[in-house]
PDB file of N, CA and C in Angstrom:
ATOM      1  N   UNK A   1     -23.396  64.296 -28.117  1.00  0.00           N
ATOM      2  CA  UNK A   1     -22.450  64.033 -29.164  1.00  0.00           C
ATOM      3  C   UNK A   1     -23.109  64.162 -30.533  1.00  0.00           C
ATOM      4  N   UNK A   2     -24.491  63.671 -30.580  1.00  0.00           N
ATOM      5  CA  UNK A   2     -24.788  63.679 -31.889  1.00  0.00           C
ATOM      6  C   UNK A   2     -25.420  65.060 -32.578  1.00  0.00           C
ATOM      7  N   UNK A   3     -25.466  66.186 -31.626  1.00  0.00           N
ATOM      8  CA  UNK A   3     -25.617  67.690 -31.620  1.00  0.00           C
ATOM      9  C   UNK A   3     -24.709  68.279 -31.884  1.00  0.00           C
ATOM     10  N   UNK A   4     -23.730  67.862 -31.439  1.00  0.00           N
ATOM     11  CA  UNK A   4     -22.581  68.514 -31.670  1.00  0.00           C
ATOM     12  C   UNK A   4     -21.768  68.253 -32.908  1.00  0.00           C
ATOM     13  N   UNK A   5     -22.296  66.779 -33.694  1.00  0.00           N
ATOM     14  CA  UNK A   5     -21.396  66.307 -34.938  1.00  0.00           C
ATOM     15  C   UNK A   5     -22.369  66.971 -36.029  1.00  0.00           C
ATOM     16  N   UNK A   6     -23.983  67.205 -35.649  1.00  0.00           N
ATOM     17  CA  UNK A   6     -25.407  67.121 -37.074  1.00  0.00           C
ATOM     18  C   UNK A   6     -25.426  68.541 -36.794  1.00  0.00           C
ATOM     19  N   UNK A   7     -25.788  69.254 -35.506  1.00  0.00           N
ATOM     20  CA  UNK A   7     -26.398  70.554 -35.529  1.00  0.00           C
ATOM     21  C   UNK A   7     -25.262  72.000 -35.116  1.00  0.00           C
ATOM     22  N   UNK A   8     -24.459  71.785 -33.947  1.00  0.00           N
ATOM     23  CA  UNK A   8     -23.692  72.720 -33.284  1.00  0.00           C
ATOM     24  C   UNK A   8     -22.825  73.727 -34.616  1.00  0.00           C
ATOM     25  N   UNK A   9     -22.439  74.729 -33.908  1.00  0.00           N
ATOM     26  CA  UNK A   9     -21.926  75.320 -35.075  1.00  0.00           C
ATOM     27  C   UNK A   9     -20.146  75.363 -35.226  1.00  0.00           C
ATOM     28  N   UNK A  10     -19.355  75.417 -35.909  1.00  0.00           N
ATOM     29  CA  UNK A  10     -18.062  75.289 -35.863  1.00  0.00           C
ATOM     30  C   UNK A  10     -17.069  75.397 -34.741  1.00  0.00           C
ATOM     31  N   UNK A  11     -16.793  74.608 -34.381  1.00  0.00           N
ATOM     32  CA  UNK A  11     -16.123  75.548 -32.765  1.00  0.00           C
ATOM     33  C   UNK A  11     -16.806  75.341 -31.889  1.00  0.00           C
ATOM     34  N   UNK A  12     -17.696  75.003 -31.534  1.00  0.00           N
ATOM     35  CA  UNK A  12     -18.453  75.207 -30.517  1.00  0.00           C
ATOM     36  C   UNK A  12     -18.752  74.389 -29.195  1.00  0.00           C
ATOM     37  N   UNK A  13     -18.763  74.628 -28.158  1.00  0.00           N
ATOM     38  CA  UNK A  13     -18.890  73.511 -27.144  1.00  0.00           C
ATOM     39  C   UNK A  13     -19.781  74.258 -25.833  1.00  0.00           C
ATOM     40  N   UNK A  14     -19.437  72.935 -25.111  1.00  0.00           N
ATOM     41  CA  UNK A  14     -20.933  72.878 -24.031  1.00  0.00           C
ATOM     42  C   UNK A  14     -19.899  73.960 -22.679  1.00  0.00           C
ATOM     43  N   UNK A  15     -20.700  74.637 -22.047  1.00  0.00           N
ATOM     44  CA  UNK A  15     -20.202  74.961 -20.676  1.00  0.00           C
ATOM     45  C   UNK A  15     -20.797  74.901 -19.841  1.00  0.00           C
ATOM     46  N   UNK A  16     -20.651  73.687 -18.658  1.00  0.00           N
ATOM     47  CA  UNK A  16     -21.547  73.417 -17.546  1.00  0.00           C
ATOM     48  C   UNK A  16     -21.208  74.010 -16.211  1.00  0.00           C
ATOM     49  N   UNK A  17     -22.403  74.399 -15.618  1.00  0.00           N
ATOM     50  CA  UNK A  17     -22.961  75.346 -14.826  1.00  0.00           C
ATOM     51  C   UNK A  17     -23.422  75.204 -13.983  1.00  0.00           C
ATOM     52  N   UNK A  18     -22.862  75.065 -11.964  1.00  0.00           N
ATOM     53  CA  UNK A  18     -23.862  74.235 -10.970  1.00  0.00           C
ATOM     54  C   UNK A  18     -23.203  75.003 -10.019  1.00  0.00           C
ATOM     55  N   UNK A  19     -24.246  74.474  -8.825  1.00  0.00           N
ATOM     56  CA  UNK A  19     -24.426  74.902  -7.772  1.00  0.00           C
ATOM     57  C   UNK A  19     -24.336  73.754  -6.479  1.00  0.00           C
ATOM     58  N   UNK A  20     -23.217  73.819  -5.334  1.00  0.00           N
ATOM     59  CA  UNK A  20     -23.627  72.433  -4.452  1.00  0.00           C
ATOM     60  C   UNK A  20     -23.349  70.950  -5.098  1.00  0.00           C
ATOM     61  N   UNK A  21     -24.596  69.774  -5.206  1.00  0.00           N
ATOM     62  CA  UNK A  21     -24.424  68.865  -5.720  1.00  0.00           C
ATOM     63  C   UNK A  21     -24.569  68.953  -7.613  1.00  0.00           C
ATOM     64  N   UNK A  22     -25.049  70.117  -7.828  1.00  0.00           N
ATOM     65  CA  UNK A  22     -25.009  70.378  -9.339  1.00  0.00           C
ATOM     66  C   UNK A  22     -23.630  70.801  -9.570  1.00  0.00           C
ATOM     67  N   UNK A  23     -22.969  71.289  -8.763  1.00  0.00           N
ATOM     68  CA  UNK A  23     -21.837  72.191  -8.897  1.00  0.00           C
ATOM     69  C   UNK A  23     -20.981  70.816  -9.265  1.00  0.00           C
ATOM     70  N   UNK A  24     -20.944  69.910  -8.167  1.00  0.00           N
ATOM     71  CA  UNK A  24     -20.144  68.727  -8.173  1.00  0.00           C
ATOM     72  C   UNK A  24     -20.578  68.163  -9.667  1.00  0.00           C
ATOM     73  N   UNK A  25     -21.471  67.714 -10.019  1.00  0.00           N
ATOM     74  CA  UNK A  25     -22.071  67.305 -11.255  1.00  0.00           C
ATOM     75  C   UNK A  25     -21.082  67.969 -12.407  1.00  0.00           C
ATOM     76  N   UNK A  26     -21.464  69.556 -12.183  1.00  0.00           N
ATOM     77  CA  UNK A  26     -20.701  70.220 -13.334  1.00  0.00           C
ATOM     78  C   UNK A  26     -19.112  69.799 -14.001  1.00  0.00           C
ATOM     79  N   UNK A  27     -18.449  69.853 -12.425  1.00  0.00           N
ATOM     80  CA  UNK A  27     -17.275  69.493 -12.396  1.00  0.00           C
ATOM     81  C   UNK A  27     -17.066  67.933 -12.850  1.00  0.00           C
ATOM     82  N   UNK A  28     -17.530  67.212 -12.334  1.00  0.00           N
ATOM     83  CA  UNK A  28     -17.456  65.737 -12.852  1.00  0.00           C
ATOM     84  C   UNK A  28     -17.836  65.927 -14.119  1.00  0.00           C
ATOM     85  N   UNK A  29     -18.721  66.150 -15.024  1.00  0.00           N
ATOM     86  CA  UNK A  29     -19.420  66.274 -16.481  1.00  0.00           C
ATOM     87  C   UNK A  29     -17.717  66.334 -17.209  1.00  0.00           C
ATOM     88  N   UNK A  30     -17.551  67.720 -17.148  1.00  0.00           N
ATOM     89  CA  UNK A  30     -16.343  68.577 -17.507  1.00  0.00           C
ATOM     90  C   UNK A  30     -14.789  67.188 -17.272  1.00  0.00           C
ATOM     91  N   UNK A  31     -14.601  66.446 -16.501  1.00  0.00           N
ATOM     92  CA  UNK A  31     -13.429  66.211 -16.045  1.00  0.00           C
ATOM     93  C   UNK A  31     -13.772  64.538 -16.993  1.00  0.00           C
ATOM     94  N   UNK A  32     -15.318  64.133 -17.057  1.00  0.00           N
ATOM     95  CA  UNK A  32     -15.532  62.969 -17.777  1.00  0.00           C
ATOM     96  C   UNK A  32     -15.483  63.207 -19.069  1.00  0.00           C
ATOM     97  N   UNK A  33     -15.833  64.296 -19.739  1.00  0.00           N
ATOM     98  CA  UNK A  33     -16.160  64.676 -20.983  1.00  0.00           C
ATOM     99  C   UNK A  33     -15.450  66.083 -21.686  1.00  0.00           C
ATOM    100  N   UNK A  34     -13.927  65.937 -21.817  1.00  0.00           N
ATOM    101  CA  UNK A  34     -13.600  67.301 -21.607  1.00  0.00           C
ATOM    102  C   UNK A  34     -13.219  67.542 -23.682  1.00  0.00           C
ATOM    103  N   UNK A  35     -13.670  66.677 -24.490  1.00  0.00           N
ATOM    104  CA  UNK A  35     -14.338  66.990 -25.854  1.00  0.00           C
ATOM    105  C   UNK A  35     -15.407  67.704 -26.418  1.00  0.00           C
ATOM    106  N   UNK A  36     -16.506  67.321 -24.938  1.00  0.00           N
ATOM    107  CA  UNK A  36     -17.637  68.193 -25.427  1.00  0.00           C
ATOM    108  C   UNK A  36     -17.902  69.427 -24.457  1.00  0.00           C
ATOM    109  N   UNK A  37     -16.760  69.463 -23.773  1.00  0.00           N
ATOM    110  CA  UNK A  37     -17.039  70.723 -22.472  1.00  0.00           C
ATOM    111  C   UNK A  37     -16.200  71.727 -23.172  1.00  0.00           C
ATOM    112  N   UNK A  38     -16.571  73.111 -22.944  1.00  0.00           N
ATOM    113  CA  UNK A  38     -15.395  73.978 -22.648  1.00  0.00           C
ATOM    114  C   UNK A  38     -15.022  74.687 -22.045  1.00  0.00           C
ATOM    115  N   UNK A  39     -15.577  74.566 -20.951  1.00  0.00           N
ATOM    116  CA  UNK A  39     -15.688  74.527 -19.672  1.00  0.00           C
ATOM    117  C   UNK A  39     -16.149  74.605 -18.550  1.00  0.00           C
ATOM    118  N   UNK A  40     -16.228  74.901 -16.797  1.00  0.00           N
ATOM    119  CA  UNK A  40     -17.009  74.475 -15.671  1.00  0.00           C
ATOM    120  C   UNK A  40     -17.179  75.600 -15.449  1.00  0.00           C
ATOM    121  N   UNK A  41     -18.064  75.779 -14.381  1.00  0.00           N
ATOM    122  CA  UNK A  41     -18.328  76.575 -12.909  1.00  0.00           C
ATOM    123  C   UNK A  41     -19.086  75.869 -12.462  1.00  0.00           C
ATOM    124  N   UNK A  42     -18.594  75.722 -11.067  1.00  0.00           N
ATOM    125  CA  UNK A  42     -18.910  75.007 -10.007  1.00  0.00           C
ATOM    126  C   UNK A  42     -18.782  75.988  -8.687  1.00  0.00           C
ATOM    127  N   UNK A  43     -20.085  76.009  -8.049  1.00  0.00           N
ATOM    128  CA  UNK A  43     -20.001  77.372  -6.892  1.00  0.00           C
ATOM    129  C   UNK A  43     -20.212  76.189  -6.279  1.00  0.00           C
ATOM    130  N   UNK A  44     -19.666  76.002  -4.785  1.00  0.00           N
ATOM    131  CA  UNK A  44     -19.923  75.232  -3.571  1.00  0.00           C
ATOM    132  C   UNK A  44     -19.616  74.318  -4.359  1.00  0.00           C
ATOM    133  N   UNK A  45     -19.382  73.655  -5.195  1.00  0.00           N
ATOM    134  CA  UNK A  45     -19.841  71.921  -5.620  1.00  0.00           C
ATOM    135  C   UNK A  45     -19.091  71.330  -4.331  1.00  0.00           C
ATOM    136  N   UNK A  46     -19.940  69.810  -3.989  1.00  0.00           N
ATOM    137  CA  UNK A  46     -19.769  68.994  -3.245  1.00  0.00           C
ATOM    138  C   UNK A  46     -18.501  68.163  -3.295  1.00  0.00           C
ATOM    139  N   UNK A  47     -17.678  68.208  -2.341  1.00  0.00           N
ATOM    140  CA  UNK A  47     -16.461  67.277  -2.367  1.00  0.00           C
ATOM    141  C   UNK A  47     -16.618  66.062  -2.080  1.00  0.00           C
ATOM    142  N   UNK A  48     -17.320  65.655  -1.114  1.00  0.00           N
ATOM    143  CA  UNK A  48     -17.626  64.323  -0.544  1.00  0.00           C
ATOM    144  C   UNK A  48     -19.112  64.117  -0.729  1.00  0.00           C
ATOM    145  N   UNK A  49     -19.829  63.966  -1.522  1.00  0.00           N
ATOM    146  CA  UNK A  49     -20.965  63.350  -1.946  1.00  0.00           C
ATOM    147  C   UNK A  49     -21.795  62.694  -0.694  1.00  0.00           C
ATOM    148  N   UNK A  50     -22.632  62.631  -0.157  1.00  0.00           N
ATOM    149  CA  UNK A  50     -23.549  61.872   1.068  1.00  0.00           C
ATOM    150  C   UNK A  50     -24.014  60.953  -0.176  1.00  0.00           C
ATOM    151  N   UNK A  51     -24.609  59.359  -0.032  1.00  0.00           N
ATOM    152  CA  UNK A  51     -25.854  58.840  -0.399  1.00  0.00           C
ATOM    153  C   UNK A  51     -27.161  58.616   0.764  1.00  0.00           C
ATOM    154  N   UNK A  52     -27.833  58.847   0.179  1.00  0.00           N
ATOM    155  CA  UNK A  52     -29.499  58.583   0.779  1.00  0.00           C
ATOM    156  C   UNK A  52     -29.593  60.338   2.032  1.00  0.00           C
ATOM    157  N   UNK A  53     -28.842  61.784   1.688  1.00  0.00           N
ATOM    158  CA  UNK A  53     -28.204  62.284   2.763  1.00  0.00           C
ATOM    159  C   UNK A  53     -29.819  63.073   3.224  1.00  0.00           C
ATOM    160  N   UNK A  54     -30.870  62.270   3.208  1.00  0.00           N
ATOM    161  CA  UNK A  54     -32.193  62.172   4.331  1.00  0.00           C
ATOM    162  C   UNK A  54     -32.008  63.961   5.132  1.00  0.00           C
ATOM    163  N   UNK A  55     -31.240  64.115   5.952  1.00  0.00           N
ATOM    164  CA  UNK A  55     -31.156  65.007   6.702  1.00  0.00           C
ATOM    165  C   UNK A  55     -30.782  66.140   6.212  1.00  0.00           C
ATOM    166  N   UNK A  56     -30.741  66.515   4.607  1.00  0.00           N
ATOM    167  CA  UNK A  56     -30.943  68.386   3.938  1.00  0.00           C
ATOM    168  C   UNK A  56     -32.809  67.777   3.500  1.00  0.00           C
ATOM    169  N   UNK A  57     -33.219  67.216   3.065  1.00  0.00           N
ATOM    170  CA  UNK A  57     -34.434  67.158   3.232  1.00  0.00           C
ATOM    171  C   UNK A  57     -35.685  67.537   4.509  1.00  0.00           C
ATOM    172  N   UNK A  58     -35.079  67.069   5.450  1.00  0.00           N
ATOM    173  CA  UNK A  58     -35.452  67.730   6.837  1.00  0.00           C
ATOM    174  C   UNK A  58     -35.178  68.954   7.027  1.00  0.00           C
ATOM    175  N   UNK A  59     -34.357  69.575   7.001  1.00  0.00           N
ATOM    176  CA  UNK A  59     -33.971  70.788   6.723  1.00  0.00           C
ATOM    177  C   UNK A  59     -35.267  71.964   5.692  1.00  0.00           C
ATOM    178  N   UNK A  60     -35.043  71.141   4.512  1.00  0.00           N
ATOM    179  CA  UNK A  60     -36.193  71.686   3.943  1.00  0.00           C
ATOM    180  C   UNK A  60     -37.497  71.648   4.354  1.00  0.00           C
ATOM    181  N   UNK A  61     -37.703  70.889   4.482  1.00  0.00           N
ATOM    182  CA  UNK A  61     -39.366  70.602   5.493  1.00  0.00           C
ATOM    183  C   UNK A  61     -39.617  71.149   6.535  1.00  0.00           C
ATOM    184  N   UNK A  62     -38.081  71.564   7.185  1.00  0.00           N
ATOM    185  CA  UNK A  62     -38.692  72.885   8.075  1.00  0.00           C
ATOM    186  C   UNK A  62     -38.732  74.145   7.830  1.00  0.00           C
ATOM    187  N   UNK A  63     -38.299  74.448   6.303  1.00  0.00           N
ATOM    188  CA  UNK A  63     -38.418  75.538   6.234  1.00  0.00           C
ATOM    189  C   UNK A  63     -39.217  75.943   5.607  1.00  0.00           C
ATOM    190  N   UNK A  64     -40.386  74.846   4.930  1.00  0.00           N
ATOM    191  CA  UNK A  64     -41.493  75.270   4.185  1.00  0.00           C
ATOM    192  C   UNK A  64     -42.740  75.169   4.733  1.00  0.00           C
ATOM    193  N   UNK A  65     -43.887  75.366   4.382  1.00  0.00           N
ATOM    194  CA  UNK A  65     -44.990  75.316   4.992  1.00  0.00           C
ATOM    195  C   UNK A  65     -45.553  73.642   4.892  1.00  0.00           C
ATOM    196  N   UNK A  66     -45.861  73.339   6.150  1.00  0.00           N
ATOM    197  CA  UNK A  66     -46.673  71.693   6.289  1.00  0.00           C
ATOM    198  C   UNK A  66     -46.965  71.442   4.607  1.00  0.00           C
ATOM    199  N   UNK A  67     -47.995  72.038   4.071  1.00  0.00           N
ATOM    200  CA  UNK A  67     -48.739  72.270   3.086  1.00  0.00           C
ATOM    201  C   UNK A  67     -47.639  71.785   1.920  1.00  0.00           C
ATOM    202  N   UNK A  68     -46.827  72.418   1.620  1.00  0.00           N
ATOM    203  CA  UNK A  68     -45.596  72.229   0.735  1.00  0.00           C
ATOM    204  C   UNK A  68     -44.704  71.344   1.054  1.00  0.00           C
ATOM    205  N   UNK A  69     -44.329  71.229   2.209  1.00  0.00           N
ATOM    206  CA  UNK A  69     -43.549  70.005   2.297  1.00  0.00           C
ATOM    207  C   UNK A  69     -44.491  68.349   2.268  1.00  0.00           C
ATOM    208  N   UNK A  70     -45.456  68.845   2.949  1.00  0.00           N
ATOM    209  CA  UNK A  70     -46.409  67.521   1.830  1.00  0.00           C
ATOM    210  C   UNK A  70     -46.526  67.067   0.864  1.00  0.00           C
ATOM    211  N   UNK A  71     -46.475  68.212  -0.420  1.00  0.00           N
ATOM    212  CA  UNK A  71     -46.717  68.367  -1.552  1.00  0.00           C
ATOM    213  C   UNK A  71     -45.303  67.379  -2.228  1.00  0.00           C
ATOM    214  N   UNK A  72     -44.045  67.673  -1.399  1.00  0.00           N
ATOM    215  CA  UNK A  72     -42.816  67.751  -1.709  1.00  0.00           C
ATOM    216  C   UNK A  72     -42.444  65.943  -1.574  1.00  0.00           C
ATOM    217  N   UNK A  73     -43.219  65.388  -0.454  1.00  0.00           N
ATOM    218  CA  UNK A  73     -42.932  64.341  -0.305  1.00  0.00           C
ATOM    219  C   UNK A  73     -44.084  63.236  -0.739  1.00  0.00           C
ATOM    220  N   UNK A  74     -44.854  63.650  -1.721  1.00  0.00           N
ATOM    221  CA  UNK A  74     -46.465  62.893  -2.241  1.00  0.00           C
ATOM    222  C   UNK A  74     -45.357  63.214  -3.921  1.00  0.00           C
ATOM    223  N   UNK A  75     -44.839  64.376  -3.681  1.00  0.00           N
ATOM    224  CA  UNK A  75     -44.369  63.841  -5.458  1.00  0.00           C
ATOM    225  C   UNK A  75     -42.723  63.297  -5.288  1.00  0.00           C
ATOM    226  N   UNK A  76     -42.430  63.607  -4.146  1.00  0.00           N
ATOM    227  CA  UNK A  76     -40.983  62.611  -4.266  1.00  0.00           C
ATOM    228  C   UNK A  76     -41.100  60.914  -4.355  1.00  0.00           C
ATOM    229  N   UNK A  77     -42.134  60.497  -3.822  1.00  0.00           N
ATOM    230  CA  UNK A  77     -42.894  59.288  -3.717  1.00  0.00           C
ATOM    231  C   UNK A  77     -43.426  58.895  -5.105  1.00  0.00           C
ATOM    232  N   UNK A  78     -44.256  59.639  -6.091  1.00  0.00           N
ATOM    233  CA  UNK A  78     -44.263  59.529  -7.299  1.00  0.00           C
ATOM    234  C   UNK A  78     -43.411  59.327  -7.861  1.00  0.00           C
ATOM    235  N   UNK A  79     -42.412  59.830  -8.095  1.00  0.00           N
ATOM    236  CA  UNK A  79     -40.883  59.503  -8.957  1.00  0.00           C
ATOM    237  C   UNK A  79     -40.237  58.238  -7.799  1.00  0.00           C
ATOM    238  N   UNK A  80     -40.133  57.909  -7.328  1.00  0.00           N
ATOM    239  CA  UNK A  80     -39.111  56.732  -6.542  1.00  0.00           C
ATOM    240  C   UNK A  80     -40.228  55.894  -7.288  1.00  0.00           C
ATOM    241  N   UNK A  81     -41.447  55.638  -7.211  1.00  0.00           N
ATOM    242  CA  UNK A  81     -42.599  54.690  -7.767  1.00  0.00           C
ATOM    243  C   UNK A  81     -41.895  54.279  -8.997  1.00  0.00           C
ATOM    244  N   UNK A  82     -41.902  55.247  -9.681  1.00  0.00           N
ATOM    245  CA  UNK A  82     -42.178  55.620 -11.448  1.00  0.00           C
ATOM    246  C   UNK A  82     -40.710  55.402 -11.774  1.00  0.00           C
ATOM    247  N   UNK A  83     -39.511  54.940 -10.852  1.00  0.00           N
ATOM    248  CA  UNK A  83     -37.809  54.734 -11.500  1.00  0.00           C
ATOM    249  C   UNK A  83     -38.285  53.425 -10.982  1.00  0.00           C
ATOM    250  N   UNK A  84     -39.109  52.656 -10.222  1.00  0.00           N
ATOM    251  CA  UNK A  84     -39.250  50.924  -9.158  1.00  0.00           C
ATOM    252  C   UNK A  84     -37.983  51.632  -7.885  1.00  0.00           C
ATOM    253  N   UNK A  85     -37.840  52.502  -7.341  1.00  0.00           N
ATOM    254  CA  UNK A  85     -37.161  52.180  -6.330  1.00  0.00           C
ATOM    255  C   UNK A  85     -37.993  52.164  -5.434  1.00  0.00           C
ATOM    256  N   UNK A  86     -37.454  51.009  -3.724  1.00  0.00           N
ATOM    257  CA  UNK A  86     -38.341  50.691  -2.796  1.00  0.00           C
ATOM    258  C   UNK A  86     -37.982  51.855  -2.034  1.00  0.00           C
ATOM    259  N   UNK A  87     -38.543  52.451  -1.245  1.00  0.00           N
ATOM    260  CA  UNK A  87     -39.034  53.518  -0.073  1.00  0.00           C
ATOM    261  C   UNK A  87     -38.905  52.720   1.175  1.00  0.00           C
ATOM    262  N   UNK A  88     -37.920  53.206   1.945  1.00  0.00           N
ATOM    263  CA  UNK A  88     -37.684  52.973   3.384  1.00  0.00           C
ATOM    264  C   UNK A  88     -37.749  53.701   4.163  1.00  0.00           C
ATOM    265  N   UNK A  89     -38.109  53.812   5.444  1.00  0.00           N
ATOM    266  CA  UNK A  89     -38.943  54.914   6.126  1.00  0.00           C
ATOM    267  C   UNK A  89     -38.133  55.846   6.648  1.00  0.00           C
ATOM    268  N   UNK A  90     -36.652  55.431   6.770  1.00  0.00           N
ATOM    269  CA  UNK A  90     -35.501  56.299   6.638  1.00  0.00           C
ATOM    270  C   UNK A  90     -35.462  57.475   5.635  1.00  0.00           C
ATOM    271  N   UNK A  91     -35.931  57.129   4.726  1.00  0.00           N
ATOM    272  CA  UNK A  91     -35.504  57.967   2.761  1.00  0.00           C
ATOM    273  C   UNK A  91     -37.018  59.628   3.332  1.00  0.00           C
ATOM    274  N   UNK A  92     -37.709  58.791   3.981  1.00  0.00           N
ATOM    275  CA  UNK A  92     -38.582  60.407   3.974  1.00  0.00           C
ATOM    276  C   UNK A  92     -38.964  60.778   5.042  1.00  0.00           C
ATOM    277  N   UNK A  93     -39.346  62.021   4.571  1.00  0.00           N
ATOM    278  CA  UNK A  93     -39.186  63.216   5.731  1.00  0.00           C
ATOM    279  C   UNK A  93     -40.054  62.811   6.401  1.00  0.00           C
ATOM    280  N   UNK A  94     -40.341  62.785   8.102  1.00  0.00           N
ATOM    281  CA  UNK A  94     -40.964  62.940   8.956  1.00  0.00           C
ATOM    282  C   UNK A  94     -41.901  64.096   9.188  1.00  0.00           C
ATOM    283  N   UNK A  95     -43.177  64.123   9.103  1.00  0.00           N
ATOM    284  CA  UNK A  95     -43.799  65.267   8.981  1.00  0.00           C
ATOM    285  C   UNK A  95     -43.386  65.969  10.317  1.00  0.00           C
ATOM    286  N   UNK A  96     -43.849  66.863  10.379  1.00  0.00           N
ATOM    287  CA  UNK A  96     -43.227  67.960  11.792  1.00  0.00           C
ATOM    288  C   UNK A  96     -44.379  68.245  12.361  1.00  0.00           C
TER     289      UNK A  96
END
């Protein structure tokens, strides 16, 4: 908002842009904020939202190398640290 009142140029507005759960994002942004949108695309966006949905993470971990999906879950562990959320042994991937 405050870009758009000090810097943006006459006319001008935001158009948000996603994919899947970004897609869903996009669409929600747009439907919460439709002053500063001018408008969506949303490819796939998510209709029914999962929480904690553990099992596209597995998914990924099998499709990357040990090596990387290590990597993937030593820095997903960094950020849950670094917001205080607790880690339950459910939330991460099972190495393979």
């Amino acid at each position: 908002r405050r870009y758009n009142a000090t810097d943006a140029p006459e006319n001008s507005g935001w158009f948000t842009v996603g994919c899947s759960y970004a897609g869903a994002l996009s669409a929600w942004f747009r439907l919460k904020h439709p002053d500063l949108t001018k408008g969506s695309l949303s490819s796939s966006g998510v209709v029914h939202a999962i929480f904690d949905f553990y099992e596209f993470d597995e998914q990924v971990s099998a499709a990357i190398s040990p090596e990387c999906a290590s990597r993937i879950r030593e820095s997903t562990l960094q950020i849950q640290n670094l917001l205080g959320e607790s880690v339950s042994s459910n939330q991460m991937v099972k190495e393979a």
